[in-house]
Protein backbone atom coordinates (compact mmCIF):
# COMPACT_ATOMS: atom_id res chain seq x y z
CA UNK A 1 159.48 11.89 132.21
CA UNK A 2 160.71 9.45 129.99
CA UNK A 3 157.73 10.04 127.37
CA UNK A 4 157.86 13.26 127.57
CA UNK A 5 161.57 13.28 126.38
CA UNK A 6 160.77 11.24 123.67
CA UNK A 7 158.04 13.63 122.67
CA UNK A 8 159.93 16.13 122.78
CA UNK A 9 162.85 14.84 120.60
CA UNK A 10 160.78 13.50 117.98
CA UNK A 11 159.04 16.84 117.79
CA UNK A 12 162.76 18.68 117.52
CA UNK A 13 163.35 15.75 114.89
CA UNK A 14 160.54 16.45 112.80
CA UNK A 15 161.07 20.35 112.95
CA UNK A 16 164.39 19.30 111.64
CA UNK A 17 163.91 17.73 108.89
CA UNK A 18 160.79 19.68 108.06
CA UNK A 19 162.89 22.58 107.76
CA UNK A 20 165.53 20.75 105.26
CA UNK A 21 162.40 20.73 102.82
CA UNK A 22 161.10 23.82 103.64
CA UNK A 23 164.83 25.70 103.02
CA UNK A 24 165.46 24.52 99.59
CA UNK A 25 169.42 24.30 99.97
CA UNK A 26 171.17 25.12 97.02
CA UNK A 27 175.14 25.85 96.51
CA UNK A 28 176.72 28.72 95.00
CA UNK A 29 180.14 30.04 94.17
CA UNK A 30 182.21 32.18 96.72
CA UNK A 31 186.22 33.35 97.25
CA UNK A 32 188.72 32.22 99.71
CA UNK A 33 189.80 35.21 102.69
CA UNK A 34 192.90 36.65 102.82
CA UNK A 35 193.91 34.84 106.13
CA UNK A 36 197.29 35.30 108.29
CA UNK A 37 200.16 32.76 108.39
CA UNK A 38 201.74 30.27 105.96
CA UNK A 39 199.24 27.35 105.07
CA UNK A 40 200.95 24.02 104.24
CA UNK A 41 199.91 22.11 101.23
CA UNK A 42 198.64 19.62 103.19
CA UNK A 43 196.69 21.82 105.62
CA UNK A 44 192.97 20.71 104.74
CA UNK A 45 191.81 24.50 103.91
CA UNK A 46 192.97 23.79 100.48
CA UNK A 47 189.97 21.16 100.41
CA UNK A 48 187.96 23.18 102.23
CA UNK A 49 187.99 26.45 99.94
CA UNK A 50 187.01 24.25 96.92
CA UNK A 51 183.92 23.35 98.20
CA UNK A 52 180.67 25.26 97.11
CA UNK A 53 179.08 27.08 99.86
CA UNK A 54 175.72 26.67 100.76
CA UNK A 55 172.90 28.97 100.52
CA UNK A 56 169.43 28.34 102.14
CA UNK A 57 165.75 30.20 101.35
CA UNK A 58 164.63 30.89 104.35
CA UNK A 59 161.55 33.02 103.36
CA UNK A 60 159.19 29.62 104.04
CA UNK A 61 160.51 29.19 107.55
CA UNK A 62 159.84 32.86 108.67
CA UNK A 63 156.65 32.51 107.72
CA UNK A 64 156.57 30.07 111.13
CA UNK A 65 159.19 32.10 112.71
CA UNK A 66 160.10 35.24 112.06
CA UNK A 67 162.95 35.30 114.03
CA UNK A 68 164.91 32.26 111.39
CA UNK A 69 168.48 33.88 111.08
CA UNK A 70 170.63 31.33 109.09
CA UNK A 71 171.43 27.73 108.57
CA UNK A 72 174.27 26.36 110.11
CA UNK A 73 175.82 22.83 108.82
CA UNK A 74 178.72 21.31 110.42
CA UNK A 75 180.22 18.09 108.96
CA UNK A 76 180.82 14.85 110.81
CA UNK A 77 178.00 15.66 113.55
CA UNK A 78 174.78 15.68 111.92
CA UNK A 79 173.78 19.28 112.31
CA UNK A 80 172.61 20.48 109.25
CA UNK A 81 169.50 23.00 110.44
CA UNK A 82 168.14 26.61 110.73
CA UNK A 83 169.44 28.95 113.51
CA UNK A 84 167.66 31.90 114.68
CA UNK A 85 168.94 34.89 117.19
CA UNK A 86 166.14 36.78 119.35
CA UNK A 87 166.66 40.35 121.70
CA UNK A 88 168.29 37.30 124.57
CA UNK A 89 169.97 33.88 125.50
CA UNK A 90 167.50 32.62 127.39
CA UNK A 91 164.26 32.11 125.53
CA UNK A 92 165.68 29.51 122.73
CA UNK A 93 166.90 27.36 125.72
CA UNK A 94 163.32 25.81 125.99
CA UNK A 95 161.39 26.60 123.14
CA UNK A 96 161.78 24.74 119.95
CA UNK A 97 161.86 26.56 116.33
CA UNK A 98 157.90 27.29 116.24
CA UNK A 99 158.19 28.77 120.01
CA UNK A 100 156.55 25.93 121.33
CA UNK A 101 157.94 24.91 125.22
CA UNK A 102 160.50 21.99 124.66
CA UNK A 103 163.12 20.98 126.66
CA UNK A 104 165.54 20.29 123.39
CA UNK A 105 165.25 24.38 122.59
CA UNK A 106 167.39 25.68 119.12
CA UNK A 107 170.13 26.61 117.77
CA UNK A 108 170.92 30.19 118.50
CA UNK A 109 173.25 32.95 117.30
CA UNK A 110 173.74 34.99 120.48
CA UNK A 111 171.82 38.35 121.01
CA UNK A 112 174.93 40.76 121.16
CA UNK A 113 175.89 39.17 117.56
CA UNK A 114 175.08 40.64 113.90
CA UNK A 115 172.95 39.07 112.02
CA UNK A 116 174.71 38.03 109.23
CA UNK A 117 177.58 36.61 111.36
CA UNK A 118 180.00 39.58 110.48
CA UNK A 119 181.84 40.41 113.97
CA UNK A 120 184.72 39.05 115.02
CA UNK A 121 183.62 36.44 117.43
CA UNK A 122 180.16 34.94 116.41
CA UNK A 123 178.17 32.69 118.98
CA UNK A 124 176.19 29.82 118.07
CA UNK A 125 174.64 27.95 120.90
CA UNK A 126 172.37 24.33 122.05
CA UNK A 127 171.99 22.09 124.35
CA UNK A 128 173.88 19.02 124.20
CA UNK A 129 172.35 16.91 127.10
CA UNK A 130 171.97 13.63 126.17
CA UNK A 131 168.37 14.11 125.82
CA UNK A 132 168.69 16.67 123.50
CA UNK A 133 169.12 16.07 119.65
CA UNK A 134 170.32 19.93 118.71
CA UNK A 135 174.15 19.65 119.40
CA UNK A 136 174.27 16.24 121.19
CA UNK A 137 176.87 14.60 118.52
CA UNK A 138 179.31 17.89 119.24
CA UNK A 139 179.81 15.93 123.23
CA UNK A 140 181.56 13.44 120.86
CA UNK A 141 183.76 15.20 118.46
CA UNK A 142 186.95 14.66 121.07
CA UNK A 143 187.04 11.57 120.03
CA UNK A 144 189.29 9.96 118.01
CA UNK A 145 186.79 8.71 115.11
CA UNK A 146 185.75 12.56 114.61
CA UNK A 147 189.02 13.55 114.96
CA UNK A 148 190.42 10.96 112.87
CA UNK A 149 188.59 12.34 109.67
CA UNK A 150 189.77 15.42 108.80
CA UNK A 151 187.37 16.41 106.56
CA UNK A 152 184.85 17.17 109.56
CA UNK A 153 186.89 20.36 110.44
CA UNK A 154 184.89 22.52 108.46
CA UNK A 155 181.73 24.44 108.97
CA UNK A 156 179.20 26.09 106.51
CA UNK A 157 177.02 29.01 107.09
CA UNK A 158 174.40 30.57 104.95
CA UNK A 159 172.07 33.97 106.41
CA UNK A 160 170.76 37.02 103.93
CA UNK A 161 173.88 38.50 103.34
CA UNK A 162 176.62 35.80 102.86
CA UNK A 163 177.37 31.98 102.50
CA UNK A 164 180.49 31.04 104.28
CA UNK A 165 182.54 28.24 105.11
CA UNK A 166 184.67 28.21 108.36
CA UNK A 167 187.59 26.21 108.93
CA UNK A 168 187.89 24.49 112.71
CA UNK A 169 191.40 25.65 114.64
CA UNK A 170 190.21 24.70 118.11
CA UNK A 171 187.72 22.38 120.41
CA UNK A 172 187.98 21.44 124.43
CA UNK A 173 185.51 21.48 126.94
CA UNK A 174 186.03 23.70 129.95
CA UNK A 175 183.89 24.81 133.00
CA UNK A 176 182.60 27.94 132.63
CA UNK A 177 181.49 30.89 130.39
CA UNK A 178 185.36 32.32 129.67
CA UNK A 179 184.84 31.33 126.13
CA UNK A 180 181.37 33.69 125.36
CA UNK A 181 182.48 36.83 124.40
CA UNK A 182 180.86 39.00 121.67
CA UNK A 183 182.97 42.53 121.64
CA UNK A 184 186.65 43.32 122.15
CA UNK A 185 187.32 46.51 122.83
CA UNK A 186 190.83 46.10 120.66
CA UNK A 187 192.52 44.23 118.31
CA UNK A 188 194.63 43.23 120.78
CA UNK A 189 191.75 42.05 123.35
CA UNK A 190 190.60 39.97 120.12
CA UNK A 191 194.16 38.57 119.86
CA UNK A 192 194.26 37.73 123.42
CA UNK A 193 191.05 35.21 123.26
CA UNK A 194 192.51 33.87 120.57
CA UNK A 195 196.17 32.95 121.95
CA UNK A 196 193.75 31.19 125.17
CA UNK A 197 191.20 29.64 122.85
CA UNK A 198 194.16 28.18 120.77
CA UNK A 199 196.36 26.60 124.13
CA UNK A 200 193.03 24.91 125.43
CA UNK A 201 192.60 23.21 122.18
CA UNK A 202 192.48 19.56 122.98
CA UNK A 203 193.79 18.87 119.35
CA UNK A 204 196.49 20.46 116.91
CA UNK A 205 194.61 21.60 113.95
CA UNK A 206 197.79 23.47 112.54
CA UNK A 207 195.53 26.29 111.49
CA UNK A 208 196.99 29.92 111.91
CA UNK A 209 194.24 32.40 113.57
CA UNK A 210 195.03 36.04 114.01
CA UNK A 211 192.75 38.91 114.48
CA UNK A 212 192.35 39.70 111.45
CA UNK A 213 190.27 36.82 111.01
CA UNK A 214 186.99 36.59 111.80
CA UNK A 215 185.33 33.12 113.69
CA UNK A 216 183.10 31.22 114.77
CA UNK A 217 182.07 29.50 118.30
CA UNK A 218 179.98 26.90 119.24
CA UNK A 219 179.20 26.42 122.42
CA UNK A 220 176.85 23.58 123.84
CA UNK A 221 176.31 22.65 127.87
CA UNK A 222 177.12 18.97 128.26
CA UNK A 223 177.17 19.29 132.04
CA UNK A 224 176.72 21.05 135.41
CA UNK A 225 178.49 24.36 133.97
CA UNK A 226 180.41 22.33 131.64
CA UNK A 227 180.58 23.36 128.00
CA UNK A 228 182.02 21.44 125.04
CA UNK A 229 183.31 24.02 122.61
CA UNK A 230 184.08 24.40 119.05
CA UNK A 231 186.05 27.53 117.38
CA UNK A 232 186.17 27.99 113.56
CA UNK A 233 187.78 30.54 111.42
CA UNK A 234 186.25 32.05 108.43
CA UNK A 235 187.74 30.57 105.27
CA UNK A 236 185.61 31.97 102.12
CA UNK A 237 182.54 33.67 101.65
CA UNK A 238 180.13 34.13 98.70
């Protein structure tokens, strides 16, 4: 068992960084969002919208997988790798980027999601056993030396249509699913989630979220139907 988890991992570490060559990551220019709520001059979004986004080829790695959706890079953690999104949330869970078995799986936008990461609440999901090497870091970001830097509260995106950078406004872990949904039915619905995603929020991020913003989750299993989770707002977009 023990070889075969080291297999495993050092086959999700070589797709990994096989797929940083392969993706050709460039940077290119984008504008900030209009975004709710007074920002204070300290607040690190100022720092955040000057950076470049990032924009990855992706035409290489669909020629293994077809399926290749986006790249997803989050700072202070170490993921910096392709995501793809398939017709469910189960077949990613095992299988690693070429669709070989592998207990590590991949990073996955969830099936009820768009594409290009336009609705209001976009999933991204992985395991993050401590076997696994696809979100493992994220069980650590509660601490205070992630915490403590606050440059790691921003996300970057890239998929066909857009490059986009995401600013982090809440993280906690919490039993249960409460924190996957994909629709709202209203604005209101959308505000809801937001007001409960924002109290569980282990940290202050001083970031104002309304729903006319649109975000991002990650969610990663870290235990028996425990999730750490991660909630980002979008910020700019090319």
């Amino acid at each position: 068992m023990i070889l075969m988890n080291y297999m495993q991992r050092a086959g999700s570490e070589n797709a990994v960084k096989n797929a940083q060559e392969m993706a050709n990551i460039t940077t290119v220019p984008g504008k900030a969002i209009s975004t709710g709520g007074d920002i204070a001059e300290t607040n690190p979004y100022w720092q955040f919208i000057k950076m470049e986004l990032i924009k990855a080829d992706l035409s290489e790695l669909r020629k293994i997988n077809p399926e290749a959706t986006g790249w997803v890079r989050i700072a202070g953690t170490g993921v910096d790798m392709p995501f793809v999104q398939t017709d469910n949330n189960d077949f990613y869970i095992n299988h690693s980027f070429n669709k070989s078995s592998n207990g590590d799986g991949w990073i996955f936008l969830d099936s009820r999601n768009d594409r290009n990461l336009s609705d209001s609440n976009n999933i991204l999901y992985a395991h993050g056993n401590s076997k696994s090497m696809m979100f493992d870091k994220l069980r650590e970001v509660l601490s205070n030396g992630w915490l403590s830097d606050r440059a790691n509260f921003v996300i970057r995106t890239s998929t066909d249509e857009a490059s986009k950078t995401w600013q982090v406004f809440s993280i906690y872990k919490e039993k249960g699913t409460e924190h996957l949904v994909a629709k709202f039915g209203t604005d209101d619905d959308f505000a809801d989630y937001i007001k409960k995603v924002l109290d569980k929020s282990k940290y202050g991020f001083s970031t104002p979220v309304s729903s006319i913003d649109k975000i991002l989750t990650i969610s990663t299993k870290v235990g028996d139907d425990e999730y750490a989770v991660m909630h980002a707002k979008l910020i700019k977009s090319s």
